[in-house]
C-alpha atoms as a PDB file:
ATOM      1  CA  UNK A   1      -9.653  29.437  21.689  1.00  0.00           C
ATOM      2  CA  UNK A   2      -8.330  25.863  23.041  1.00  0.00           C
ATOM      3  CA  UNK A   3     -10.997  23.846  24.278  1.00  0.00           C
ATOM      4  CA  UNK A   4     -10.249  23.055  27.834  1.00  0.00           C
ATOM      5  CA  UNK A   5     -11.500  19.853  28.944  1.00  0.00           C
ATOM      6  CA  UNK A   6     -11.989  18.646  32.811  1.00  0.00           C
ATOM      7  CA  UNK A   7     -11.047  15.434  33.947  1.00  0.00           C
ATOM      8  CA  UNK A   8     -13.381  15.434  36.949  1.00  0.00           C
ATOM      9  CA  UNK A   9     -16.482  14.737  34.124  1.00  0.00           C
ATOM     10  CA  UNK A  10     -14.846  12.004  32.367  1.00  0.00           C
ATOM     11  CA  UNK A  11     -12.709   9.899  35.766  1.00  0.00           C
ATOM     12  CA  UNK A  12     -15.538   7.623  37.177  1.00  0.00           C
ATOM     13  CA  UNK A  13     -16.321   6.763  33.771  1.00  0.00           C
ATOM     14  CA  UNK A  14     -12.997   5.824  32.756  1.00  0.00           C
ATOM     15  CA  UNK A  15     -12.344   4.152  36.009  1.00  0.00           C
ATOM     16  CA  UNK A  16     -15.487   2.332  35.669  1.00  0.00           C
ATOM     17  CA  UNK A  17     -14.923   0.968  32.214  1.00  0.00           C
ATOM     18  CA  UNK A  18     -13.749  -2.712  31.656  1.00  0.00           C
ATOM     19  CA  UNK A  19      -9.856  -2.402  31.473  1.00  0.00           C
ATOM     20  CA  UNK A  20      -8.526  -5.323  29.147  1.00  0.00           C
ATOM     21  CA  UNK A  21      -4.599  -6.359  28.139  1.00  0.00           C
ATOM     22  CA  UNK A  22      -4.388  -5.518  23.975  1.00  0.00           C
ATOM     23  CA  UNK A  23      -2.908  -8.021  22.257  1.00  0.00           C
ATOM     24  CA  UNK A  24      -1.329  -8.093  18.869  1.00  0.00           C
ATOM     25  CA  UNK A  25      -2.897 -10.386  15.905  1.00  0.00           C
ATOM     26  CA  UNK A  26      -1.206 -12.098  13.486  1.00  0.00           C
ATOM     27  CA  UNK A  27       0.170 -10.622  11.051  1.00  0.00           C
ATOM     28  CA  UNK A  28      -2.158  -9.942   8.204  1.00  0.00           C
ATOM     29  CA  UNK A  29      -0.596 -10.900   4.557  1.00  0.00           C
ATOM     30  CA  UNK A  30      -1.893  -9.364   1.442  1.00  0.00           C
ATOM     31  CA  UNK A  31      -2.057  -9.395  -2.159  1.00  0.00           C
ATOM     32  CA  UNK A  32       0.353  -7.024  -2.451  1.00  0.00           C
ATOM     33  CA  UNK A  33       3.321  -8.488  -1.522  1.00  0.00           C
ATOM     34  CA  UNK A  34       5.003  -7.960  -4.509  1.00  0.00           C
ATOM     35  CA  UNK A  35       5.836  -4.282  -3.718  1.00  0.00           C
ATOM     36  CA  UNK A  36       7.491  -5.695  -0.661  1.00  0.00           C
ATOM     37  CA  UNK A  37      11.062  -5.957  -0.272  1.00  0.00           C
ATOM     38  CA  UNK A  38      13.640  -4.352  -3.268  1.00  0.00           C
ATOM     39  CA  UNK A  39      10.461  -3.600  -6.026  1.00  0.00           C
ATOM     40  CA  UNK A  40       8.729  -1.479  -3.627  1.00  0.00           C
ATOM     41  CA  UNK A  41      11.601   0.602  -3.182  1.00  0.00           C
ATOM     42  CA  UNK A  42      12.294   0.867  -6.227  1.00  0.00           C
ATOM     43  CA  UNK A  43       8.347   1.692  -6.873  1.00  0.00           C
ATOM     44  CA  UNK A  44       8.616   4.370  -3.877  1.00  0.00           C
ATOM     45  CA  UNK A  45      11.430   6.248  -5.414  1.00  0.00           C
ATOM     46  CA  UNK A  46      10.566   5.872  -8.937  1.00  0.00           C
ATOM     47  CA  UNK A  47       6.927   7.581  -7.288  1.00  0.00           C
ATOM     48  CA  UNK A  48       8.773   9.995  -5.259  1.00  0.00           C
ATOM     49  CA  UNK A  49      10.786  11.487  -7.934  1.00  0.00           C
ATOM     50  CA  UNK A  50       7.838  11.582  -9.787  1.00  0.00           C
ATOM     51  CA  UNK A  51       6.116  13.817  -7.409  1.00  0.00           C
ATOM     52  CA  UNK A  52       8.923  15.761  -7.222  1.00  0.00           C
ATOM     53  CA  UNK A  53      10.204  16.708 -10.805  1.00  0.00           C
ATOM     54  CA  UNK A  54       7.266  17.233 -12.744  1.00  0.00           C
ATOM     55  CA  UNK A  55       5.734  19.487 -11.252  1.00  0.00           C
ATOM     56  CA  UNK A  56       8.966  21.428 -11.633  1.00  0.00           C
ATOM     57  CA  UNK A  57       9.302  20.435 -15.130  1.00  0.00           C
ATOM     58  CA  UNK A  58       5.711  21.469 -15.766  1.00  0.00           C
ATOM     59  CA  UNK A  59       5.603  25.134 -13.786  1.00  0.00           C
ATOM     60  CA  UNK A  60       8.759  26.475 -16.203  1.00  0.00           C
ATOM     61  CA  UNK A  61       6.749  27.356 -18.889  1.00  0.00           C
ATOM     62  CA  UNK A  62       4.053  29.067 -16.520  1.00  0.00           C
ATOM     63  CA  UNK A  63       6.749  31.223 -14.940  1.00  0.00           C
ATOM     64  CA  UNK A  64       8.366  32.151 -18.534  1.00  0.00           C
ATOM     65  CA  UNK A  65       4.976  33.122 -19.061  1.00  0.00           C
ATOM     66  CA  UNK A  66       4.703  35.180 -16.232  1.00  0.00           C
ATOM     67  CA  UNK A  67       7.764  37.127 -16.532  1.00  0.00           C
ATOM     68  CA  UNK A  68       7.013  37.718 -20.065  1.00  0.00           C
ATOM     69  CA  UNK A  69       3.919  40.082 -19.196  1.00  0.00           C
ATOM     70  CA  UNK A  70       4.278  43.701 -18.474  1.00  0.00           C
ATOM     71  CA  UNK A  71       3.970  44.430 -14.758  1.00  0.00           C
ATOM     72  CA  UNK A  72       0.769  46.224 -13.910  1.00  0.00           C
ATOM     73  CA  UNK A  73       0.613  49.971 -13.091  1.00  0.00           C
END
């Protein structure tokens, strides 16, 4: 079941509360910076295709396996 929630509790809270204007900070560097710009793509899709192969390249031999086996009766 979806909780249902009723705005009548929460209003005179909410319209209570100390409203504010957010502002953005500065922009925060890090040590990282060299995977920024064309080696951290590289990095990502080097990663990616990772991710995605080997697990591919690692499953045929479980599937050989499987098909290999007599089927249950």
């Amino acid at each position: 079941m979806v909780p249902r929630y009723d705005l009548a509790l929460v209003a005179p809270q909410m319209l209570r509360a100390q409203k504010g204007v957010a502002k953005l900070g500065a922009e925060a560097s890090t040590a990282l910076d060299l995977f920024s710009g064309l080696v951290g793509t590289i990095f990502f899709w080097t990663v990616l295709a990772l991710v995605v192969v080997l697990p591919l390249v690692d499953r045929r031999p479980i599937v050989a396996e499987a098909c290999d086996r007599e089927p249950k009766t």
